[in-house]
PDB file of N, CA and C in Angstrom:
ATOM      1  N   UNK A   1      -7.712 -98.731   4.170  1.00  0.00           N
ATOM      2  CA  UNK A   1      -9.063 -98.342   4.489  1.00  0.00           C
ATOM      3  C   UNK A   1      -9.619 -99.196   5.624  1.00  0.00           C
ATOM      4  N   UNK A   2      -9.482-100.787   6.034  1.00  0.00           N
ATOM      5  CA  UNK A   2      -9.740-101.423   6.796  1.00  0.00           C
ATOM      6  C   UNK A   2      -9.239-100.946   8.065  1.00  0.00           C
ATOM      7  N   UNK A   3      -8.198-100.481   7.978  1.00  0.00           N
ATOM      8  CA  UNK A   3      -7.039-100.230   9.458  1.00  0.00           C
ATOM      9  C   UNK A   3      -8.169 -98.759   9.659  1.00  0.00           C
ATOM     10  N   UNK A   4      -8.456 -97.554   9.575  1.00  0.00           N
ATOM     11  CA  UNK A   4      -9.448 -96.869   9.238  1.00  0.00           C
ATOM     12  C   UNK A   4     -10.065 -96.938   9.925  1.00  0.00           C
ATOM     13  N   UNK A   5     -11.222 -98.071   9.380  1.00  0.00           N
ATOM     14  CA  UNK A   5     -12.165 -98.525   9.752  1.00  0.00           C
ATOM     15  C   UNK A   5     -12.479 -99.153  10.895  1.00  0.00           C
ATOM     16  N   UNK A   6     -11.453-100.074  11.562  1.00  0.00           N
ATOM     17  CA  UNK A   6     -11.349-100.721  12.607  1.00  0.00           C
ATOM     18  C   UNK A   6     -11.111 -99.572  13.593  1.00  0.00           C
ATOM     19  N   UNK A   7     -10.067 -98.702  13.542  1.00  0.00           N
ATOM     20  CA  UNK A   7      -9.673 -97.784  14.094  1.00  0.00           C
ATOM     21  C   UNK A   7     -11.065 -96.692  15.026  1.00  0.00           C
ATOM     22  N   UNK A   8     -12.125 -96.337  13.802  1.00  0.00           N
ATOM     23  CA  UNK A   8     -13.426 -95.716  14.084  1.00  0.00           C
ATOM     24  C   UNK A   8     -14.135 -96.504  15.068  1.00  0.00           C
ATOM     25  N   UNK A   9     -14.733 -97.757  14.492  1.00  0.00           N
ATOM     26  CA  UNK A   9     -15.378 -98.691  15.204  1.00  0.00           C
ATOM     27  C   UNK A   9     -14.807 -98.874  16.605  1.00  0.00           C
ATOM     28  N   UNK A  10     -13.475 -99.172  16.829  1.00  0.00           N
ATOM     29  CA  UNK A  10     -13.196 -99.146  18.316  1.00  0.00           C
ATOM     30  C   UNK A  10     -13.414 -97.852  18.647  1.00  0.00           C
ATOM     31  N   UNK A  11     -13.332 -96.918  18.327  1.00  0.00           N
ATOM     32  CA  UNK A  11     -13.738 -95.011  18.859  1.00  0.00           C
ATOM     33  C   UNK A  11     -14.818 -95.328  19.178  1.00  0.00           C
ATOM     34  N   UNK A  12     -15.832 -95.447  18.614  1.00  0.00           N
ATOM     35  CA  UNK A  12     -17.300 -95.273  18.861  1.00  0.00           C
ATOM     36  C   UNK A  12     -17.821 -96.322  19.923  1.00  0.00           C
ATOM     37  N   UNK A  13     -16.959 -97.241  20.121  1.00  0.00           N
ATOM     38  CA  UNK A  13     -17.822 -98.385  20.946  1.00  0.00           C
ATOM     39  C   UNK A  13     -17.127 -98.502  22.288  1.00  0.00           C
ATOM     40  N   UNK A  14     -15.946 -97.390  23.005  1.00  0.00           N
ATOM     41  CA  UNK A  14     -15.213 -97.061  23.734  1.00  0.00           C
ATOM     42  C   UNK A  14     -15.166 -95.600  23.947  1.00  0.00           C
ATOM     43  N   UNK A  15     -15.350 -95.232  25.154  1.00  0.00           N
ATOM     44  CA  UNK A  15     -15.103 -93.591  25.680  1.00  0.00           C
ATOM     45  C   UNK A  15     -13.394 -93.477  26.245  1.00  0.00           C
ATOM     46  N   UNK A  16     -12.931 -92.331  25.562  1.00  0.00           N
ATOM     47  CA  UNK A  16     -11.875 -91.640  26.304  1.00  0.00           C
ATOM     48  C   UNK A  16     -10.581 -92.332  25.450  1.00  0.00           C
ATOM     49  N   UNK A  17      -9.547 -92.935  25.827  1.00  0.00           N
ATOM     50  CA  UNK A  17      -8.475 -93.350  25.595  1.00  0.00           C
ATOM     51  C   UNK A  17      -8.566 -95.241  25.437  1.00  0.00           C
ATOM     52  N   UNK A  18      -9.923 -95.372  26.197  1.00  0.00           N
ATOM     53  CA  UNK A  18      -9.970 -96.837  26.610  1.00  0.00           C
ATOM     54  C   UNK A  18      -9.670 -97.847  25.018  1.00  0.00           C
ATOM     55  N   UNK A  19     -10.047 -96.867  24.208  1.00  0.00           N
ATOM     56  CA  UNK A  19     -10.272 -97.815  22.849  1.00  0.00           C
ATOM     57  C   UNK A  19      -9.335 -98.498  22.287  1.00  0.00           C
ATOM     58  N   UNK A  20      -8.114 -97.218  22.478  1.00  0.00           N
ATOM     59  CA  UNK A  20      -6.736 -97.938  22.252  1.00  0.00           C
ATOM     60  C   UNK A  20      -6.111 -98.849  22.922  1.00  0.00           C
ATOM     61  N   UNK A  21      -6.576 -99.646  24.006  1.00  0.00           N
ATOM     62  CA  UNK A  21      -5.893-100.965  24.600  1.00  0.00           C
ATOM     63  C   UNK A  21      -6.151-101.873  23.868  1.00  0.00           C
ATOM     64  N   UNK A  22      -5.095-103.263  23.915  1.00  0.00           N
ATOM     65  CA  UNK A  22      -5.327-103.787  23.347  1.00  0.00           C
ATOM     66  C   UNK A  22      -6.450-105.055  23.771  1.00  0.00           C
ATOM     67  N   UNK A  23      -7.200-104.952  23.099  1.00  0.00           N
ATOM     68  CA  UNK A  23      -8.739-106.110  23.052  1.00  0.00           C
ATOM     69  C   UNK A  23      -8.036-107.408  22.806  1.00  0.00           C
ATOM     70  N   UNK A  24      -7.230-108.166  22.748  1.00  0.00           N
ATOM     71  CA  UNK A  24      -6.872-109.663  22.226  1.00  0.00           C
ATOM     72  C   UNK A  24      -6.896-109.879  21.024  1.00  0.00           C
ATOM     73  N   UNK A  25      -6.763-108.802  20.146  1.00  0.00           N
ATOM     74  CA  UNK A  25      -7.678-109.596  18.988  1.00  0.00           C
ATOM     75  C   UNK A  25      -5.569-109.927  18.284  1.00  0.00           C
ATOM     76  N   UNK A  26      -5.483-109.967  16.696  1.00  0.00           N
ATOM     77  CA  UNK A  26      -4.708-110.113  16.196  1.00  0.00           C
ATOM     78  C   UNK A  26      -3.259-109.069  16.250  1.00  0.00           C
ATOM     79  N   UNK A  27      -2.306-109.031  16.773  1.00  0.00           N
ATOM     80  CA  UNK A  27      -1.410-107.898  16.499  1.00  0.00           C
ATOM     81  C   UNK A  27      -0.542-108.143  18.174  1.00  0.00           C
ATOM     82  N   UNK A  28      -1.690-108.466  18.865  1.00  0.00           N
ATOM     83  CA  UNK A  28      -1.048-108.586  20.290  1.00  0.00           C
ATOM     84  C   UNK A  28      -0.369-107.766  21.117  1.00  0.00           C
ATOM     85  N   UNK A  29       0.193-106.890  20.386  1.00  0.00           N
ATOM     86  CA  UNK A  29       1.734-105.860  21.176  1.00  0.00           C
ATOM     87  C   UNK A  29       0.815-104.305  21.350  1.00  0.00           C
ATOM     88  N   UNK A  30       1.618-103.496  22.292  1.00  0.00           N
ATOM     89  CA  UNK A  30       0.928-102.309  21.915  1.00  0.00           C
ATOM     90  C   UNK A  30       1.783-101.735  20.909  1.00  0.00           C
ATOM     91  N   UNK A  31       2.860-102.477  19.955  1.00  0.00           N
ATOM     92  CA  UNK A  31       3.089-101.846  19.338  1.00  0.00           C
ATOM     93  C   UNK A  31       2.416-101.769  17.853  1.00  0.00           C
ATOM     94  N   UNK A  32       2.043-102.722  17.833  1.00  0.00           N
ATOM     95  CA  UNK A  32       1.197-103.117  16.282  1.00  0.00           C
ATOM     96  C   UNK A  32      -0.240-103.854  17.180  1.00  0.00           C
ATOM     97  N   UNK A  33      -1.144-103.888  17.692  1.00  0.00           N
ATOM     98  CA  UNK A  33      -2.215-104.315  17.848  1.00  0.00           C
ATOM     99  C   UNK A  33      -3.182-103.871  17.285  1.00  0.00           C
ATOM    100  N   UNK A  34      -3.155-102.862  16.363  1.00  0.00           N
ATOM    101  CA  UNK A  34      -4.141-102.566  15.070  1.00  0.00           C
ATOM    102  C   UNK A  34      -3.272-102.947  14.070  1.00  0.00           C
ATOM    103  N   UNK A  35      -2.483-103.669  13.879  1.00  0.00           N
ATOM    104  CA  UNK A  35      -2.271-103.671  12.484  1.00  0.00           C
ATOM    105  C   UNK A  35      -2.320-105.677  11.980  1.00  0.00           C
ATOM    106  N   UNK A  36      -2.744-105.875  11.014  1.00  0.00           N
ATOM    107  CA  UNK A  36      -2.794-107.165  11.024  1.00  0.00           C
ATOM    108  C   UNK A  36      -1.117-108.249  11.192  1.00  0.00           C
ATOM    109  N   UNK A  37      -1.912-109.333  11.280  1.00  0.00           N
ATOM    110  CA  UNK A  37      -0.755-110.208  11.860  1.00  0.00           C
ATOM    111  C   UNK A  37       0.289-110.437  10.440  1.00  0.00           C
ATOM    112  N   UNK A  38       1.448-110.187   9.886  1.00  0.00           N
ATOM    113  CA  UNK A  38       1.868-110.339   8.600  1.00  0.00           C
ATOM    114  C   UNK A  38       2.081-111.921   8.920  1.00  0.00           C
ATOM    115  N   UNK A  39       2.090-112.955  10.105  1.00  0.00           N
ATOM    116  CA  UNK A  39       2.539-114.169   9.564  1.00  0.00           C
ATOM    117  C   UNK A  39       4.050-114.990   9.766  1.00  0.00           C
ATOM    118  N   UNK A  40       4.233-116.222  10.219  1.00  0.00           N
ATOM    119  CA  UNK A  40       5.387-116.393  10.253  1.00  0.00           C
ATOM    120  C   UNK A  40       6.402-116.069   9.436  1.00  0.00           C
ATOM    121  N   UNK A  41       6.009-116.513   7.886  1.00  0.00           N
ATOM    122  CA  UNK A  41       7.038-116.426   6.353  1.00  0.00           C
ATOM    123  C   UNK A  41       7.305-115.099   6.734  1.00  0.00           C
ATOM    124  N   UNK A  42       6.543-114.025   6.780  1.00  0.00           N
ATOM    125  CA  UNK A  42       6.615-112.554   7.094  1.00  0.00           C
ATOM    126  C   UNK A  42       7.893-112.049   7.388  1.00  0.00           C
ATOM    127  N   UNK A  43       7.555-112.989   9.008  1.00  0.00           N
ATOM    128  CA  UNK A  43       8.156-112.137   9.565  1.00  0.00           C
ATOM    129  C   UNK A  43       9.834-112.898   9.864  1.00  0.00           C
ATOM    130  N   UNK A  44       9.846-113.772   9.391  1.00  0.00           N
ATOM    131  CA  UNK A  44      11.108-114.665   8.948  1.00  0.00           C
ATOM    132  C   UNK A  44      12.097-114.134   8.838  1.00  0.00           C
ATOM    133  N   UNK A  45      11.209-113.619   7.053  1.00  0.00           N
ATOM    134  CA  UNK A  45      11.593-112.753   5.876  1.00  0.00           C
ATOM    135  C   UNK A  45      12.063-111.250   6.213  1.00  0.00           C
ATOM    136  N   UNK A  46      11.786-110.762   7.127  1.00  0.00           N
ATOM    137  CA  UNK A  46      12.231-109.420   7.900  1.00  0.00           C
ATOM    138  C   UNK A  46      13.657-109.679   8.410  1.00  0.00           C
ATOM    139  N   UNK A  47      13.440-110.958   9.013  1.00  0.00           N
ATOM    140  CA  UNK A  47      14.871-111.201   9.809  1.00  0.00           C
ATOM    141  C   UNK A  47      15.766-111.432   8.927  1.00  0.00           C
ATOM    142  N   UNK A  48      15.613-112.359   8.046  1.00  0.00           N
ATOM    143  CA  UNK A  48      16.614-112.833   6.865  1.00  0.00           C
ATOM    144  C   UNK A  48      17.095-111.655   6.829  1.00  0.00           C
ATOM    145  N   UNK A  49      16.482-110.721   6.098  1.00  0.00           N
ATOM    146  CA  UNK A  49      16.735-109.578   5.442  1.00  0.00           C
ATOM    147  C   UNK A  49      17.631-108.599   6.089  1.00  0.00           C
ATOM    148  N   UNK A  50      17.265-108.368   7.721  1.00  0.00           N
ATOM    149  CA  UNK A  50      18.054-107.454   8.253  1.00  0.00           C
ATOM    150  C   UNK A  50      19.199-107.924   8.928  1.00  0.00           C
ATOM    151  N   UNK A  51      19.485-109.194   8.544  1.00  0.00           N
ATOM    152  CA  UNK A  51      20.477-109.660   9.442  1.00  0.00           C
ATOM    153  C   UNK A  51      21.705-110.148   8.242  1.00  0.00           C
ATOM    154  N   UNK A  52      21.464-109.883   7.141  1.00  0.00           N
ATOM    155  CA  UNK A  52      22.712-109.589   6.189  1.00  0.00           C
ATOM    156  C   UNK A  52      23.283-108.214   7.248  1.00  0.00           C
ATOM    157  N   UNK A  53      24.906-107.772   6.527  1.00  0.00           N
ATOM    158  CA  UNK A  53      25.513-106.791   6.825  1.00  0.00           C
ATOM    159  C   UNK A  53      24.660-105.338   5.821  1.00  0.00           C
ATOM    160  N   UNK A  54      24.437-105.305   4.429  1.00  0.00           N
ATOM    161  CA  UNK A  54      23.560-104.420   4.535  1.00  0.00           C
ATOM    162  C   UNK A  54      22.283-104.004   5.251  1.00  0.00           C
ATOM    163  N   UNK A  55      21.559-105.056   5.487  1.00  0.00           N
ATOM    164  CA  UNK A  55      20.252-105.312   6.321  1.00  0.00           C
ATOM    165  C   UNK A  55      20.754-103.954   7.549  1.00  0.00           C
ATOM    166  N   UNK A  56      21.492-104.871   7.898  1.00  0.00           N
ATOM    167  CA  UNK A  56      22.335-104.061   9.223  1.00  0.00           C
ATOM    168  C   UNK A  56      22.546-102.298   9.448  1.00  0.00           C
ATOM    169  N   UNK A  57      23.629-102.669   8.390  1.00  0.00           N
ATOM    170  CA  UNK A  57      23.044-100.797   8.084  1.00  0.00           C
ATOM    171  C   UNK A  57      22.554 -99.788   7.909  1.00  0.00           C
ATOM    172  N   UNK A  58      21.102-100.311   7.026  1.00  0.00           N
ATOM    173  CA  UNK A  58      20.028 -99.926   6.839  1.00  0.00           C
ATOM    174  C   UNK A  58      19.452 -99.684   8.067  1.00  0.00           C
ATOM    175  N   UNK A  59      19.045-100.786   9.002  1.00  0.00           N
ATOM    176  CA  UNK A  59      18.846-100.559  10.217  1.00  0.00           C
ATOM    177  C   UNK A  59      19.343 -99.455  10.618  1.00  0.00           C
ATOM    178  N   UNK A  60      20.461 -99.952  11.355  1.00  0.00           N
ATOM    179  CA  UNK A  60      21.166 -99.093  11.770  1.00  0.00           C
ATOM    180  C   UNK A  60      20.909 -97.019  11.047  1.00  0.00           C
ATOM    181  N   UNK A  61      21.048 -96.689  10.077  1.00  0.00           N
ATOM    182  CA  UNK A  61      20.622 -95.547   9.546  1.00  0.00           C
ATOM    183  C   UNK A  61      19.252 -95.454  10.032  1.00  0.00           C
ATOM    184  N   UNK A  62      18.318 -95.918   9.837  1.00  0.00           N
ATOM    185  CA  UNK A  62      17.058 -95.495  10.235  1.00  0.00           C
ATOM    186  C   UNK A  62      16.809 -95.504  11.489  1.00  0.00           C
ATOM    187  N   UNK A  63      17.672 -96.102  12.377  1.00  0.00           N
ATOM    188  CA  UNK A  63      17.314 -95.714  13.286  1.00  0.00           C
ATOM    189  C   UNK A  63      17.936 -94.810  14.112  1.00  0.00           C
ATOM    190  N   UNK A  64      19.413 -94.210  13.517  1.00  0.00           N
ATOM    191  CA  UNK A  64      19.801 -92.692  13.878  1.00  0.00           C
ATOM    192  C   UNK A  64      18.448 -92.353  13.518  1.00  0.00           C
ATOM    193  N   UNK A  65      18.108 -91.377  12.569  1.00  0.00           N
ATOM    194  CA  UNK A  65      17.392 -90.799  11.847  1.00  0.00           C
ATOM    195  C   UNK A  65      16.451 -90.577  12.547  1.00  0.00           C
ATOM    196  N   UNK A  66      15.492 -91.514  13.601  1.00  0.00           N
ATOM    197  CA  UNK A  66      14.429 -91.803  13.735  1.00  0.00           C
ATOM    198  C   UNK A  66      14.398 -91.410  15.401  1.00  0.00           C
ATOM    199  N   UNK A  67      15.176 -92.398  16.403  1.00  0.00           N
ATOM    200  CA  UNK A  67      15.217 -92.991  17.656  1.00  0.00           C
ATOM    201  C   UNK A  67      16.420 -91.622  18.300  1.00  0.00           C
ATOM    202  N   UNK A  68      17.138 -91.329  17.359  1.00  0.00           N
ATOM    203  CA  UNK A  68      17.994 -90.340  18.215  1.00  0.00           C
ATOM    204  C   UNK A  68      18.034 -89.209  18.016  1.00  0.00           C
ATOM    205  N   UNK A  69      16.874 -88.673  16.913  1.00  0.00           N
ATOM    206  CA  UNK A  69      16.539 -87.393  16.652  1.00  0.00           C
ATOM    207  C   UNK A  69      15.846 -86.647  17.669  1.00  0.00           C
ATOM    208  N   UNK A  70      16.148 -85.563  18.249  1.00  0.00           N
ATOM    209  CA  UNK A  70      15.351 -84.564  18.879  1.00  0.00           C
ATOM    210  C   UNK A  70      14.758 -83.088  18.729  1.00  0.00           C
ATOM    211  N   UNK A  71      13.717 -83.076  19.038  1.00  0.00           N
ATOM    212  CA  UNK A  71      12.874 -81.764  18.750  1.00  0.00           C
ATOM    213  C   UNK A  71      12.893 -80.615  19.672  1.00  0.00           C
ATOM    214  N   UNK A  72      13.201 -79.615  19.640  1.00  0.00           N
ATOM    215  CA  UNK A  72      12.812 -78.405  20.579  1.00  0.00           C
ATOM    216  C   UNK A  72      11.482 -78.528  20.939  1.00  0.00           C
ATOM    217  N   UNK A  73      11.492 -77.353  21.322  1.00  0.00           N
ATOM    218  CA  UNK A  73      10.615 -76.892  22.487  1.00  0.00           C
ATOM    219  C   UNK A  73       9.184 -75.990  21.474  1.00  0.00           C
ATOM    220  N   UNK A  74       9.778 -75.520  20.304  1.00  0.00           N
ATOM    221  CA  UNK A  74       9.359 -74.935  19.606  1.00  0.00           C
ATOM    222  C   UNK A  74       8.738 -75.419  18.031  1.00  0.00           C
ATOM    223  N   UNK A  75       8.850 -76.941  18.130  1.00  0.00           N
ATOM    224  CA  UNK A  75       8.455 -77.807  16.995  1.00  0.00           C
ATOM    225  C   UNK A  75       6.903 -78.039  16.529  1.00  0.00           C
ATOM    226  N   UNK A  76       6.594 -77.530  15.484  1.00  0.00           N
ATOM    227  CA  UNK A  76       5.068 -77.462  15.374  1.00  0.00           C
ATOM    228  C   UNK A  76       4.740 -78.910  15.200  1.00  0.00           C
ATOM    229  N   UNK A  77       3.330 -79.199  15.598  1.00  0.00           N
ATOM    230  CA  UNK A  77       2.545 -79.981  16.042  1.00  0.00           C
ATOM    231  C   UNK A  77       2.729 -81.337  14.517  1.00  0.00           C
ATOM    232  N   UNK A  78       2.265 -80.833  13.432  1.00  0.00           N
ATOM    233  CA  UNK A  78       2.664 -81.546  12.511  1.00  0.00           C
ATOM    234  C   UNK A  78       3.469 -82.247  12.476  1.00  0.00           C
ATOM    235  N   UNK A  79       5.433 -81.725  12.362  1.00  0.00           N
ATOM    236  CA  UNK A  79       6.339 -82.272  12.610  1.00  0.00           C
ATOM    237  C   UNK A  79       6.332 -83.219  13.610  1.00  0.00           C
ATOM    238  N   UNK A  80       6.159 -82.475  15.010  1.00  0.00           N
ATOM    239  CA  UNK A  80       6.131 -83.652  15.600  1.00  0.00           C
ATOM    240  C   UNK A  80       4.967 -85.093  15.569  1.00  0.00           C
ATOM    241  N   UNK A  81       4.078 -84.803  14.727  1.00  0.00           N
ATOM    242  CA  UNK A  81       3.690 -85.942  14.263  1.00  0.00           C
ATOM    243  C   UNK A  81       4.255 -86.745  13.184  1.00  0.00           C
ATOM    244  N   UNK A  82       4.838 -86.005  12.312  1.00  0.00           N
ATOM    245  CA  UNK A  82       5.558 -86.671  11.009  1.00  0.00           C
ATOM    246  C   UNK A  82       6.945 -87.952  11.864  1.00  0.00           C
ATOM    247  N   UNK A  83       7.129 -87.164  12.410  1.00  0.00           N
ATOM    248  CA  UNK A  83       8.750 -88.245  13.093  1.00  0.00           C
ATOM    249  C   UNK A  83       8.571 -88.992  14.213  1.00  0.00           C
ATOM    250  N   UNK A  84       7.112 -89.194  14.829  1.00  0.00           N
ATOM    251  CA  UNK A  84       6.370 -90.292  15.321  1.00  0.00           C
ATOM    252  C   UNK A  84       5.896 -91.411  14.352  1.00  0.00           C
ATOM    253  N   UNK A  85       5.706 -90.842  13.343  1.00  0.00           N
ATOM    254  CA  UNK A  85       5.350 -91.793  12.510  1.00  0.00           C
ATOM    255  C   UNK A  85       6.536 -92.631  11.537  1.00  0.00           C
ATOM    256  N   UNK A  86       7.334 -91.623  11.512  1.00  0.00           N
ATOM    257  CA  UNK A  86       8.575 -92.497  11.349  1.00  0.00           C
ATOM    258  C   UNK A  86       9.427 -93.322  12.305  1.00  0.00           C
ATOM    259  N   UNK A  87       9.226 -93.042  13.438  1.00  0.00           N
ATOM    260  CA  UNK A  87       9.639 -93.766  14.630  1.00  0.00           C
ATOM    261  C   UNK A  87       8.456 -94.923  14.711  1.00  0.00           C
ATOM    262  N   UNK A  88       7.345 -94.953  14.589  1.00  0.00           N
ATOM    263  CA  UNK A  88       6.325 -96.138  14.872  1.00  0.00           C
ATOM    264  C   UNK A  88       6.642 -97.255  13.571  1.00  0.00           C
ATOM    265  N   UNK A  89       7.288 -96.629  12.653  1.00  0.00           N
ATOM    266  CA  UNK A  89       7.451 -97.576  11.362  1.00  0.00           C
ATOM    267  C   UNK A  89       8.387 -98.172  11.918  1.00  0.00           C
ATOM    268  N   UNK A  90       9.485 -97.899  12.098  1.00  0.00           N
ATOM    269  CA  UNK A  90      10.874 -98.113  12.312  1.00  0.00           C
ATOM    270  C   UNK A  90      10.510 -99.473  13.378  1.00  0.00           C
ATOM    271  N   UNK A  91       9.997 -98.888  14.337  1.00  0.00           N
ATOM    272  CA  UNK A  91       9.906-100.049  15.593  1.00  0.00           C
ATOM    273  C   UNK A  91       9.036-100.858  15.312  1.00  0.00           C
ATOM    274  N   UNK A  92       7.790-101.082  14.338  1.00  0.00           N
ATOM    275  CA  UNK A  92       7.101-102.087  13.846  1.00  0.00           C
ATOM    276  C   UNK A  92       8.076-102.922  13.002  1.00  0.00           C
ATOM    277  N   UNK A  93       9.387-102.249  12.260  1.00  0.00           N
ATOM    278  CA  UNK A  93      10.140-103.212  11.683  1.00  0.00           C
ATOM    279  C   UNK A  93      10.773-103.790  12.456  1.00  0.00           C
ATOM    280  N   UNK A  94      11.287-103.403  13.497  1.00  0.00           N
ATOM    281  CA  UNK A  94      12.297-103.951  14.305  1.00  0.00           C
ATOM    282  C   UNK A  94      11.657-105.198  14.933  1.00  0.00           C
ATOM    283  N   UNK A  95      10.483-105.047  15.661  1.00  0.00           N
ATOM    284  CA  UNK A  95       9.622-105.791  16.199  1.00  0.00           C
ATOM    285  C   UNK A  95       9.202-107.126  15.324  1.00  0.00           C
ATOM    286  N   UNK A  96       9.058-106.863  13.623  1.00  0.00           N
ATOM    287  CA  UNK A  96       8.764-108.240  13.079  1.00  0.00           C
ATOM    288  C   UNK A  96      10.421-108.900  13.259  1.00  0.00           C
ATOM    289  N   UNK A  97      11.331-108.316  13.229  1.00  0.00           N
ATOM    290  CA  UNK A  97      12.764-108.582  12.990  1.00  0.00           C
ATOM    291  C   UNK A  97      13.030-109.606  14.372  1.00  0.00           C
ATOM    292  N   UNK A  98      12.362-108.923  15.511  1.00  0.00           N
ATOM    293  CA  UNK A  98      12.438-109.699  16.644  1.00  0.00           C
ATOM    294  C   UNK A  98      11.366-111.383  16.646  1.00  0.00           C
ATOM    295  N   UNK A  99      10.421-110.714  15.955  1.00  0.00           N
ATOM    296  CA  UNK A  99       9.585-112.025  15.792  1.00  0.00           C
ATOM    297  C   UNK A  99      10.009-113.105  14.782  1.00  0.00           C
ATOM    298  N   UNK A 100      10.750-112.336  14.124  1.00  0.00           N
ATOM    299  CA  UNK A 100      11.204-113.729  13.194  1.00  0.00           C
ATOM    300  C   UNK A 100      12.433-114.619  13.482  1.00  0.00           C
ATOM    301  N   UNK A 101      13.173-113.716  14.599  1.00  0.00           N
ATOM    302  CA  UNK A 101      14.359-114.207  14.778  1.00  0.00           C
ATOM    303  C   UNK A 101      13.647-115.687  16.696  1.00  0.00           C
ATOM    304  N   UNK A 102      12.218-114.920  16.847  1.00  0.00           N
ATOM    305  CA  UNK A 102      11.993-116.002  18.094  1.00  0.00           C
ATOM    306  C   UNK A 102      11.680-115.396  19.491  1.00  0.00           C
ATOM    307  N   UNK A 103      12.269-114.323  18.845  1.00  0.00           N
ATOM    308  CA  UNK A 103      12.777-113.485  20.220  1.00  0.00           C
ATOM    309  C   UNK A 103      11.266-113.159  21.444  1.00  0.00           C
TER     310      UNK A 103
END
């Protein structure tokens, strides 16, 4: 509900597209700059995790699934929102994975 909320408040206090840049505040990236900061332990804990050989795979599967899937020409509007949103997950994980490893 907060993410929401923040989300509105920048709408209303910004015209056009401008709202979505990122302001400095917590998140930093345009890839997560609305979403809060999870934290060093966080994002450590991401890396630990994906850098076992299952970790790996897992990866790896989601991101066939996700990054190398393609849509026609003829894909309703929905869908192609549904597998943006699975692609924005995917790369917010990858991204703490990068932050925990330093990168």
């Amino acid at each position: 509900m907060a993410f929401e909320n923040k989300i509105e408040n920048k709408a209303e206090n910004k015209k056009g597209w401008s709202w979505f840049e990122n302001d400095g505040e917590a998140g930093g990236n345009s890839e997560d700059n609305l979403l809060p900061d999870p934290g060093v332990e966080l994002t450590r804990t991401y890396a630990r995790l994906f850098a076992t050989p299952d970790g790996e795979k897992v990866m790896a599967h989601l991101q066939s699934l996700t990054f190398s899937q393609g849509l026609g020409p003829g894909a309703k509007n929905a869908l192609l929102r549904h597998v943006e949103g699975q692609r924005q997950l995917v790369a917010y994980v990858m991204s703490q994975i990068r932050r925990g490893r330093g990168e």
